[in-house]
Protein backbone atom coordinates (compact mmCIF):
# COMPACT_ATOMS: atom_id res chain seq x y z
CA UNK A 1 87.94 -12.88 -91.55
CA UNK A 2 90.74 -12.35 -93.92
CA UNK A 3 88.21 -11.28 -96.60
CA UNK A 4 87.10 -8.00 -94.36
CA UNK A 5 90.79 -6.45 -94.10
CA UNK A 6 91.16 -7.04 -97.92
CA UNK A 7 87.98 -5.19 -98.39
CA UNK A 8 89.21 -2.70 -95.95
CA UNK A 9 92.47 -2.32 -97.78
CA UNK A 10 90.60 -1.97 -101.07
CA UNK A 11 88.80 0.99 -99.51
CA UNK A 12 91.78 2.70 -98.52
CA UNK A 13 92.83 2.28 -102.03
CA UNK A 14 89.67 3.42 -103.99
CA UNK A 15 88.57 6.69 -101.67
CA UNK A 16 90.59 8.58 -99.28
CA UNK A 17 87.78 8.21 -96.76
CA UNK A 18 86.57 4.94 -95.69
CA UNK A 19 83.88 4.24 -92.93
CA UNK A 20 82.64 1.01 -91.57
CA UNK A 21 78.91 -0.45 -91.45
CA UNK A 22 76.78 0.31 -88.23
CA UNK A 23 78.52 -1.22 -85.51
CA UNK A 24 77.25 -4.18 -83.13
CA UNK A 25 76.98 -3.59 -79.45
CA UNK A 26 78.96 -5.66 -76.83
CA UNK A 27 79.76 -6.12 -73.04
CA UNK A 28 82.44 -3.87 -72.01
CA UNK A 29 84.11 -6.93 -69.47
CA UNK A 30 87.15 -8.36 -71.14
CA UNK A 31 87.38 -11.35 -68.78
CA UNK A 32 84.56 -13.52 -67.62
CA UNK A 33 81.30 -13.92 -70.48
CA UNK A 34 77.82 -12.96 -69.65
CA UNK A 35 74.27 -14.16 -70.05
CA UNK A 36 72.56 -12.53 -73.29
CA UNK A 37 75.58 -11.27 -74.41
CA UNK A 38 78.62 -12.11 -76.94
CA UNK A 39 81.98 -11.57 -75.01
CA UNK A 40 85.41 -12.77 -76.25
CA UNK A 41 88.13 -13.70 -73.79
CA UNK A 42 91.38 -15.00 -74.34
CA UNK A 43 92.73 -18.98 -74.08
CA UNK A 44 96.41 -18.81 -72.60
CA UNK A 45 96.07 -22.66 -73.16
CA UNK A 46 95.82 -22.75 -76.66
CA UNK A 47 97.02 -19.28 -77.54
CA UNK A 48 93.45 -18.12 -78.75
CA UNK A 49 90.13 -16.59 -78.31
CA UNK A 50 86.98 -18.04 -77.11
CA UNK A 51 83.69 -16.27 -78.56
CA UNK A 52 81.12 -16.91 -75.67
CA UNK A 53 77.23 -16.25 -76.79
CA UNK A 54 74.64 -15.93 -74.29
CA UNK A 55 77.17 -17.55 -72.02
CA UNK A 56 77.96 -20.68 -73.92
CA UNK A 57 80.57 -21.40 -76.32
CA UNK A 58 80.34 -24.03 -79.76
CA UNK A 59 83.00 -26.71 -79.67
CA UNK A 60 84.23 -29.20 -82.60
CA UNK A 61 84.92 -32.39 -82.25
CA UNK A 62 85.51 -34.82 -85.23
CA UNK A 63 83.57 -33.00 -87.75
CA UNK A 64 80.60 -32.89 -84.92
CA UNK A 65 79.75 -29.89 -83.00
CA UNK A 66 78.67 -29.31 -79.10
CA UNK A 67 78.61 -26.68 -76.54
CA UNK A 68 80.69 -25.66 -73.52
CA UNK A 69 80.16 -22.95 -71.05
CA UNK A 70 82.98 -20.90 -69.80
CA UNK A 71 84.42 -23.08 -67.18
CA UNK A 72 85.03 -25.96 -69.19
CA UNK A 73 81.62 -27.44 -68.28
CA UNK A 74 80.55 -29.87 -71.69
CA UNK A 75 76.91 -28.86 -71.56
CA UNK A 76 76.64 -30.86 -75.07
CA UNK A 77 79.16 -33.24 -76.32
CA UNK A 78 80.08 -32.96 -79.80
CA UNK A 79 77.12 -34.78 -82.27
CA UNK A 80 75.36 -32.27 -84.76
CA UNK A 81 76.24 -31.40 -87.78
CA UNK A 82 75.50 -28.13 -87.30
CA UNK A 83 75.00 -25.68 -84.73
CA UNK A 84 73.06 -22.24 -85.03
CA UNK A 85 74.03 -19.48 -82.62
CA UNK A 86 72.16 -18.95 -78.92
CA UNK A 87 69.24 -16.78 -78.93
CA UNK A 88 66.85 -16.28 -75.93
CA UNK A 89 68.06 -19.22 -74.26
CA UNK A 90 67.54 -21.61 -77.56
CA UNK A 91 69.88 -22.97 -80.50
CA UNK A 92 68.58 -24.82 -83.54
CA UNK A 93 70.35 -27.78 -84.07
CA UNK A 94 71.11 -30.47 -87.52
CA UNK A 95 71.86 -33.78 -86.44
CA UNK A 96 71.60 -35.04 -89.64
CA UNK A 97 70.29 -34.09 -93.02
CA UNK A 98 66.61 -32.97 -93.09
CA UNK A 99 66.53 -33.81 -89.15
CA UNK A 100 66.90 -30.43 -87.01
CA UNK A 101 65.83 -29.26 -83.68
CA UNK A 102 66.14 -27.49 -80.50
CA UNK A 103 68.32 -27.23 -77.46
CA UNK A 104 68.12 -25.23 -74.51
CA UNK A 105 70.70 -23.97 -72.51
CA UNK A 106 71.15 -26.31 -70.49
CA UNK A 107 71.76 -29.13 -73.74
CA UNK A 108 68.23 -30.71 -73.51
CA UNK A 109 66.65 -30.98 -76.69
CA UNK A 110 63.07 -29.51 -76.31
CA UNK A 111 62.05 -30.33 -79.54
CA UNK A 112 63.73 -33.54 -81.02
CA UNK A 113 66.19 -34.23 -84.05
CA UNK A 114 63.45 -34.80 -86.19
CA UNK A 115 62.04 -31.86 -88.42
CA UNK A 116 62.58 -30.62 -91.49
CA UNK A 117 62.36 -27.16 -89.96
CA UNK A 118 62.64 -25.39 -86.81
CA UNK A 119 61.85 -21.81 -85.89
CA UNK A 120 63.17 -20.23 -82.50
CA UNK A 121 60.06 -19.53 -80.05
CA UNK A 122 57.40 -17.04 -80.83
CA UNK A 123 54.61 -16.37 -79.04
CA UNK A 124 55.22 -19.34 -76.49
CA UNK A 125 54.91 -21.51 -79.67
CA UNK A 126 57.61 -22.78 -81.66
CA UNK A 127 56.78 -24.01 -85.45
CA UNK A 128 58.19 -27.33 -86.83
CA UNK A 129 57.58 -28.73 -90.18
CA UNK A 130 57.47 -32.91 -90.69
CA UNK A 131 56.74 -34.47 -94.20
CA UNK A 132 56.30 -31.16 -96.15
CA UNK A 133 53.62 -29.94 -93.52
CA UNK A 134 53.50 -27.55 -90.63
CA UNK A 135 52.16 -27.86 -87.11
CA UNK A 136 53.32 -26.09 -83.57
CA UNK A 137 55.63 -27.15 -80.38
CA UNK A 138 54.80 -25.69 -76.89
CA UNK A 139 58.00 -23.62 -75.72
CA UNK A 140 57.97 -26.29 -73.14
CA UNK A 141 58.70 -29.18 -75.92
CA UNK A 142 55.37 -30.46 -75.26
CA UNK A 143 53.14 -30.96 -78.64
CA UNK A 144 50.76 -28.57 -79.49
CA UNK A 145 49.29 -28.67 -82.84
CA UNK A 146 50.40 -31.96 -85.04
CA UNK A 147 51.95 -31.02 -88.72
CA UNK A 148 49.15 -30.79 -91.20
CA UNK A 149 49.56 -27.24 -92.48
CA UNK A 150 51.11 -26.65 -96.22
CA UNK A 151 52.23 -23.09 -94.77
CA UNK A 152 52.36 -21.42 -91.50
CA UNK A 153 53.01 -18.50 -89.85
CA UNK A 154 55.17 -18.10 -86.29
CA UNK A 155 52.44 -16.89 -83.71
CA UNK A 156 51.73 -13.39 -83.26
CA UNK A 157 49.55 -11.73 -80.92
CA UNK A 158 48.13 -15.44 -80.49
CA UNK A 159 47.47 -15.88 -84.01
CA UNK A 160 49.73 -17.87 -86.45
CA UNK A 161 48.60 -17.94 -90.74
CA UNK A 162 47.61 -21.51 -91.90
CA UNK A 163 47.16 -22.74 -95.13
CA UNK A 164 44.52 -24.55 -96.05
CA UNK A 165 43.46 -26.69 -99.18
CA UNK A 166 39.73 -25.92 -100.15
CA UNK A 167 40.27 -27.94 -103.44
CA UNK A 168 42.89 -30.07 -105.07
CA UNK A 169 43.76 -26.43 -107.34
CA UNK A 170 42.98 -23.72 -104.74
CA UNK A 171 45.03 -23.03 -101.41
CA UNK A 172 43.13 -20.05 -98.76
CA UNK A 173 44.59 -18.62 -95.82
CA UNK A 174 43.11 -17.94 -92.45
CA UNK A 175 43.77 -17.74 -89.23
CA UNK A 176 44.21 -20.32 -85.93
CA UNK A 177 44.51 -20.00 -82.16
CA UNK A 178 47.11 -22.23 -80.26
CA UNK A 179 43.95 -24.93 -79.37
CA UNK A 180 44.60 -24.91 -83.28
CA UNK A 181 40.73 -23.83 -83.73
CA UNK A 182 40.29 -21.69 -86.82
CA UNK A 183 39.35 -18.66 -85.58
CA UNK A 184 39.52 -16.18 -88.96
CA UNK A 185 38.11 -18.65 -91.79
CA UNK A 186 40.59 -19.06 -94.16
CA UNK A 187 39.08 -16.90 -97.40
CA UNK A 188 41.96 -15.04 -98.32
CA UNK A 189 44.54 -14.99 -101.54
CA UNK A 190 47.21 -14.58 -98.42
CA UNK A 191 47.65 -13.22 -95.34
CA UNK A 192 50.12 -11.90 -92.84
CA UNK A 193 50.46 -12.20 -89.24
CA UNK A 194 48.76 -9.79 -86.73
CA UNK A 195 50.67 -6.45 -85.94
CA UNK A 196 49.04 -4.66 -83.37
CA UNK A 197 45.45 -5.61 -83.55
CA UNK A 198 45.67 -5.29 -87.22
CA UNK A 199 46.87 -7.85 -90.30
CA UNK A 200 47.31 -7.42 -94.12
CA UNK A 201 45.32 -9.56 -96.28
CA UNK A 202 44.81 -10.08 -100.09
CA UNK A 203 41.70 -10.44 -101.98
CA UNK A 204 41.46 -10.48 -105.86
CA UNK A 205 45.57 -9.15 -106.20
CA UNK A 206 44.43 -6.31 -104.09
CA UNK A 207 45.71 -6.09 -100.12
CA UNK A 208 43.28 -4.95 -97.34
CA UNK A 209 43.52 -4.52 -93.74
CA UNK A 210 41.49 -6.75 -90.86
CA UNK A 211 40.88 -6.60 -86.90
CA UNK A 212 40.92 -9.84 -85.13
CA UNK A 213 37.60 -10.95 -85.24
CA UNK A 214 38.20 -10.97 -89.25
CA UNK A 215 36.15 -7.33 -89.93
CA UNK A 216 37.44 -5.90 -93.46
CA UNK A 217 38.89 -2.20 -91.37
CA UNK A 218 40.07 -1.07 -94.15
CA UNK A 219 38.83 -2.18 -97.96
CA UNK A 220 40.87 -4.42 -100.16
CA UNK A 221 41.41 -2.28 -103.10
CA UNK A 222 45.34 -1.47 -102.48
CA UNK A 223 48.15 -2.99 -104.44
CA UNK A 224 50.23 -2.31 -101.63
CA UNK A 225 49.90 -1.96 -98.10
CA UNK A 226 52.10 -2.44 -95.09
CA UNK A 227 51.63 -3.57 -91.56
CA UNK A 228 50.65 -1.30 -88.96
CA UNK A 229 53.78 -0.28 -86.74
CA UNK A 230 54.60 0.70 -83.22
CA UNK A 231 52.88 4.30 -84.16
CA UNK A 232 49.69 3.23 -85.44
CA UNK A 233 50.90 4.29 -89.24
CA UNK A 234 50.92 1.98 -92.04
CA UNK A 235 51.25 2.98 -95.86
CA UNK A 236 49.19 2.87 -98.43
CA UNK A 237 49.60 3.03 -102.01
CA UNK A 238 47.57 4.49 -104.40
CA UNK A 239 45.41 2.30 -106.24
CA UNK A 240 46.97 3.25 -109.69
CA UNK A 241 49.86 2.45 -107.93
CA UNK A 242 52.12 5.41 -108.28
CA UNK A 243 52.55 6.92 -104.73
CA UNK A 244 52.47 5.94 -101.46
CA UNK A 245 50.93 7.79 -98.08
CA UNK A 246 50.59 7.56 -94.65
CA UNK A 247 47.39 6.44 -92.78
CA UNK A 248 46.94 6.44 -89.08
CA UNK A 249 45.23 3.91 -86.19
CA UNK A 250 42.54 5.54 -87.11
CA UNK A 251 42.45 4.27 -90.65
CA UNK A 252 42.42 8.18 -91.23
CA UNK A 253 45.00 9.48 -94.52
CA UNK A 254 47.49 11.89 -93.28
CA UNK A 255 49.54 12.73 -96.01
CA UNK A 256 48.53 12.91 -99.87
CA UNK A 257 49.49 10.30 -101.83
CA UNK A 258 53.01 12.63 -103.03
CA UNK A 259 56.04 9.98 -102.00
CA UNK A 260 57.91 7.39 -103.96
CA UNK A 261 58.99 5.21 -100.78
CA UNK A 262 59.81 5.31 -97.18
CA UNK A 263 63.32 3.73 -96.05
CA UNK A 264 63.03 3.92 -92.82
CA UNK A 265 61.96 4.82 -88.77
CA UNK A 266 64.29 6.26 -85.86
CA UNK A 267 63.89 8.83 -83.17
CA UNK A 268 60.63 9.77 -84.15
CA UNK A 269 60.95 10.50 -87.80
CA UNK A 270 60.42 8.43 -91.00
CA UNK A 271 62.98 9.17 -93.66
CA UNK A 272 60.76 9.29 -97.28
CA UNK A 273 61.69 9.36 -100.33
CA UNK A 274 60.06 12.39 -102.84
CA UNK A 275 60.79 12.92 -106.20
CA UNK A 276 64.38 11.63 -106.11
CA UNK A 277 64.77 13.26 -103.17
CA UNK A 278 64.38 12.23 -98.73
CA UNK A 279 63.21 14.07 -96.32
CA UNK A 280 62.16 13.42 -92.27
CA UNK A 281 58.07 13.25 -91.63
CA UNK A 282 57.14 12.64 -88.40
CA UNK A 283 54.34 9.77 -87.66
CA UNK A 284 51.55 13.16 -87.76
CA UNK A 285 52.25 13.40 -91.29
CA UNK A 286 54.23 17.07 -90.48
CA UNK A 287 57.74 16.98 -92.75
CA UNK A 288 60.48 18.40 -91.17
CA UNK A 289 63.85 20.37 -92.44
CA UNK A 290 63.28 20.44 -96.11
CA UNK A 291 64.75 17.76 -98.76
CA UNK A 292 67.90 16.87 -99.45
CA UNK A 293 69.75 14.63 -101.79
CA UNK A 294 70.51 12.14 -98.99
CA UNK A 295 69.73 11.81 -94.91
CA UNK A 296 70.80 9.08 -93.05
CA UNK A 297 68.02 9.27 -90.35
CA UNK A 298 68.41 10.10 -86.88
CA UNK A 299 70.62 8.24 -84.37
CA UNK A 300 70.78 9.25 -80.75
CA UNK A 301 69.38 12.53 -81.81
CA UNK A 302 71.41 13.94 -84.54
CA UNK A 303 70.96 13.06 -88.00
CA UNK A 304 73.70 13.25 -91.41
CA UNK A 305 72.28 14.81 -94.33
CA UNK A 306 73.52 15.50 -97.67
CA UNK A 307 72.95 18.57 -100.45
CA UNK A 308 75.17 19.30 -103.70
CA UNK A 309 77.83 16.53 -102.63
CA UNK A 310 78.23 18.55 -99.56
CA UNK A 311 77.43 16.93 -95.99
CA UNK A 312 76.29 17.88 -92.54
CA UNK A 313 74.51 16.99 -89.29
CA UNK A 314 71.04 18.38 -87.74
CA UNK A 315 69.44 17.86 -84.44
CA UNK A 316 66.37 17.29 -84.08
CA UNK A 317 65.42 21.04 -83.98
CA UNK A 318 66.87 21.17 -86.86
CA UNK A 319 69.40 22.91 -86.58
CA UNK A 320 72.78 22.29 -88.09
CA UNK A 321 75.58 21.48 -86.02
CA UNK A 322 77.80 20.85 -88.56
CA UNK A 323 77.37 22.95 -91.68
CA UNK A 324 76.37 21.90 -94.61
CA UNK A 325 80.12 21.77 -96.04
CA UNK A 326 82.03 18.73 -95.73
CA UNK A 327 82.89 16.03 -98.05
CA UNK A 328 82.74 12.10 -97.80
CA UNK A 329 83.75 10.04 -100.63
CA UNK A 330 83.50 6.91 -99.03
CA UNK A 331 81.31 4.22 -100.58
CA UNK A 332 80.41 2.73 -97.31
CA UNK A 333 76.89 4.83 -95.61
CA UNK A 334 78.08 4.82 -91.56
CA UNK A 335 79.73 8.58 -92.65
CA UNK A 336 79.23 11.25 -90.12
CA UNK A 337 77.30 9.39 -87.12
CA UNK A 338 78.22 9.88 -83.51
CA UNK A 339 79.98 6.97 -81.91
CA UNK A 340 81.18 7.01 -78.68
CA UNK A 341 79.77 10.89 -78.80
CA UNK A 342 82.45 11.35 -81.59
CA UNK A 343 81.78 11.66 -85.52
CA UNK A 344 84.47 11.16 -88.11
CA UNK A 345 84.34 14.12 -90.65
CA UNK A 346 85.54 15.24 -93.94
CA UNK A 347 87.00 18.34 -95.35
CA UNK A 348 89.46 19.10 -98.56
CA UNK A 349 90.26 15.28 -98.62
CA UNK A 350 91.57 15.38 -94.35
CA UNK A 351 89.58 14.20 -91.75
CA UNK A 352 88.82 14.64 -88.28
CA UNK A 353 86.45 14.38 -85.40
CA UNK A 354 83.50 16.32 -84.13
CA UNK A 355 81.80 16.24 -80.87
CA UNK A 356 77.66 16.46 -80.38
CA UNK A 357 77.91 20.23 -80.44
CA UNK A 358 79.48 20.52 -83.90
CA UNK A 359 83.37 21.49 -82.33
CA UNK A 360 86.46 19.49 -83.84
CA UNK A 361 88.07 18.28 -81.34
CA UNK A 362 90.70 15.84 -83.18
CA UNK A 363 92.03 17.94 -86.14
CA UNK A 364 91.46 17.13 -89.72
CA UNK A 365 94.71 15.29 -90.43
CA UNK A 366 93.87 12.10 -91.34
CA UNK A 367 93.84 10.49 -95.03
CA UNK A 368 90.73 8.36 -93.65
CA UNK A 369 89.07 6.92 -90.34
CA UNK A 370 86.16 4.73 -89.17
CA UNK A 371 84.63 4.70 -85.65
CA UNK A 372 85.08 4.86 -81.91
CA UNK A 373 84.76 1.52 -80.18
CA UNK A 374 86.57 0.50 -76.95
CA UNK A 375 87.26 4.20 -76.74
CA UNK A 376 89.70 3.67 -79.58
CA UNK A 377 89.65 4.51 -83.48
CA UNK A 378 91.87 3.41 -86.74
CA UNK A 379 92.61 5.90 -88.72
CA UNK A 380 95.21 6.55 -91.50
CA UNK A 381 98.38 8.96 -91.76
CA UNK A 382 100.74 9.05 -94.39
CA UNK A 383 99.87 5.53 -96.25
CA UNK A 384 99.72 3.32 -92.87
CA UNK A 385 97.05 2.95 -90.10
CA UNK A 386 97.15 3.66 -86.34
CA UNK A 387 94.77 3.78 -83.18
CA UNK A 388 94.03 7.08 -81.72
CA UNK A 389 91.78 7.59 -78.63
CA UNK A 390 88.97 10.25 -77.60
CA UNK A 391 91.87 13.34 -77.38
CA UNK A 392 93.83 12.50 -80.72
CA UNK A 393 96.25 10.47 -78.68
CA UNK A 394 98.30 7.40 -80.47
CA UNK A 395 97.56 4.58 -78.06
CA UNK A 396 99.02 1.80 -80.69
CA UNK A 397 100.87 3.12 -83.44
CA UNK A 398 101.22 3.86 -87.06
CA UNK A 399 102.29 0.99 -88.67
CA UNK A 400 99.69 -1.34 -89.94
CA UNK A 401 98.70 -1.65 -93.93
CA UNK A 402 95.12 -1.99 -92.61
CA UNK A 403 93.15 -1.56 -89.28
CA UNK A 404 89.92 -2.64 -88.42
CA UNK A 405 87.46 -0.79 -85.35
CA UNK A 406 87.51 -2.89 -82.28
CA UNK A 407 84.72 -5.07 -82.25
CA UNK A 408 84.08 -6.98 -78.69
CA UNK A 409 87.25 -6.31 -77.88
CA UNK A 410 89.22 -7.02 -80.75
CA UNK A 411 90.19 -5.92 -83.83
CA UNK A 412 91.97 -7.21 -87.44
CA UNK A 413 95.26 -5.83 -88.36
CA UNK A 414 97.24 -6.21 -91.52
CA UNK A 415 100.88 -6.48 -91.14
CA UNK A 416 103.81 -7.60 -92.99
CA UNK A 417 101.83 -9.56 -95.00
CA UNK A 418 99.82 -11.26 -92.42
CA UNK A 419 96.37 -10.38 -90.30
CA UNK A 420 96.73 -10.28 -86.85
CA UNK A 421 94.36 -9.76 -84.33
CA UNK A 422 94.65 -7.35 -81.17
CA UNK A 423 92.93 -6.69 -78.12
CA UNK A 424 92.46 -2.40 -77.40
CA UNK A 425 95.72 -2.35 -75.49
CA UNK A 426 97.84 -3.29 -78.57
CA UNK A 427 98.49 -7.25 -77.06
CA UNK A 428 98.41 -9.55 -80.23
CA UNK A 429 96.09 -12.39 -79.45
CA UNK A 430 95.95 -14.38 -82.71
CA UNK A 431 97.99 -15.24 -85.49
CA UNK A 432 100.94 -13.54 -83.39
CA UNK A 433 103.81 -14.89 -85.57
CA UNK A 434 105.81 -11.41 -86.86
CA UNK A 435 103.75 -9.51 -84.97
CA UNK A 436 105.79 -6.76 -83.53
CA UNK A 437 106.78 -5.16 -80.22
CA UNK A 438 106.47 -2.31 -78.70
């Protein structure tokens, strides 16, 4: 943890302006941990915190690890050698080398200490690997398909990819059911699992797309072509292989074959990328609000984008909220996004905040900032960092080297020569030697 506040500090140092990555999302309670969540609450015993996942905490015994849950319970006494993190009720567990498996909340092992791999469930099905080959493991624990797979997919859609030797030189992919019948003769170079109805396969280098009863939809003469998404688009590139564009359910071409890449997908718009430039298309193949040297994409329904070193925001009207006249030279890319229905901003090397209609309403006065969280926000004045909160108010005050946003409930400080961590009402709660009081 010590590594993030020197990277903070060295950001302070290089740019004026520093912002941190895309924040995680956490349970407001400060006290008691809940189920599906990650909630940090403090030991009086031992004068620290206790990370709770999906209600359970990891304990260490001896070099061994286990699991608690919040009221002491020992759901798993200390025996792996290594633990992954809850997820959907499961953990993957290493008992010893080579031998992992899965627990469920309530400690049983549903599959047993005795894989080479493990995936979490998916699809009801969870894959395991034993001597180099792959089979499946109902959710249940109960066995499924024995390991004689070289490769395997997770399920999807009730299809997993298997690999299949047709000779002692060639390997062909198909497809199976979870009665483990092949029901998409394996035929292909390679395959990927089923995305809506549809899957990408390659024949002779070249990628095509087919249905589910193994119908060629759409030819195999593509170098590249990508999975159909939530929208019914998937891309296409040409088959010199220059450009890419965008195909519907359909199997219809929307766009010509004009753009260089596409980053990414958020509030209805695809952010592209067009000679050298991006740009928002929406999934009809319409382009919105012209190009621009940089745009971020949209997030809760505003979007940064960036012209001549100069930044701004649009909605998704397009209109600009915040002219296109700011600065940001921070090397980090969370710059001017709303958190907490505030946006850190940049002008003649001060910054500020902005609320979703464009007004400031902290001043520009800052030498640098990040992000709301806990309804507070570091930011830097005259060399040292504070915490300010929605109205520009000092709720902990200026006199940390480095400051960290809060992050389920607590953030990293740097003080006289030591990092300290806080909870958003200024309490030290770790490393609390030095620490000072107010």
């Amino acid at each position: 943890m010590q590594r993030l506040l020197t990277f903070i500090m060295l950001l302070t140092i290089l740019s004026p302006m520093s912002v941190a990555q895309k924040k995680h999302k956490s349970d407001k309670s400060n006290s008691a941990p809940k189920t599906d969540d990650v909630v940090v609450v403090d030991d009086e015993s031992c004068g620290c915190e206790l990370v709770f996942i999906d209600g359970i905490q990891t304990t260490e015994r001896d070099g061994k690890f286990g699991f608690k849950l919040a009221d002491g319970t020992e759901i798993v006494k200390p025996q792996y050698m290594f633990v992954d993190k809850f997820k959907n009720g499961y953990c993957i567990v290493l008992r010893d080398y080579d031998r992992y498996g899965l627990i469920n909340k309530e400690g049983k092992e549903v599959v047993p200490c005795e894989y080479q791999n493990v995936t979490l469930p998916a699809d009801g099905m969870i894959r395991v690997q034993k001597d180099g080959l792959y089979g499946f493991v109902h959710e249940d624990g109960t066995p499924a398909i024995e390991p004689q797979y070289r490769a395997a997919s997770t399920f999807n859609e009730g299809l997993a990819v298997v690999a299949v030797d047709i000779d002692s030189f060639t390997v062909s992919y198909g497809y199976i059911d979870k009665e483990n019948r092949i029901v998409i003769q394996p035929k292909y170079q390679y395959a990927n699992p089923f995305y809506n109805g549809y899957a990408v396969v390659k024949q002779y280098e070249r990628n095509g797309m087919i249905d589910r009863n193994g119908k060629m939809v759409f030819p195999a003469k593509y170098e590249f072509l990508s999975a159909m998404d939530n929208n019914g688009i998937f891309l296409v590139m040409d088959p010199e292989g220059d450009h890419i564009a965008m195909f519907n359910r359909k199997f219809k071409q929307i766009t010509p074959y004009q753009y260089d890449d596409f980053i990414s997908y958020s509030d209805g718009f695809y952010v592209f990328v067009k000679h050298g430039q991006k740009g928002l298309i929406d999934a009809k193949g319409k382009e919105h609000f012209g190009l621009y040297d940089n745009v971020g994409g949209f997030q809760n329904g505003f979007c940064m984008v960036r012209k001549n070193d100069k930044y701004g925001i649009i909605d998704k009207k397009g209109k600009f909220i915040l002219p296109l006249e700011y600065s940001n030279k921070s090397t980090l890319g969370d710059a001017y996004t709303f958190h907490e229905g505030l946006a850190l901003v940049m002008k003649n090397d001060s910054c500020g905040f902005i609320n979703t209609k464009g007004e400031i309403v902290i001043p520009l006065q800052y030498q640098s900032g990040f992000y709301f969280e806990d309804g507070l926000c570091p930011v830097q004045k005259n060399g040292v960092w504070g915490y300010i909160d929605h109205s520009g108010n000092v709720k902990i005050p200026f006199i940390f080297l480095a400051a960290s946003p809060f992050e389920y409930h607590r953030a990293e400080v740097y003080y006289n020569n030591n990092v300290h961590k806080i909870n958003p009402d200024g309490k030290c709660i770790k490393s609390c030697k030095d620490f000072p009081k107010w």
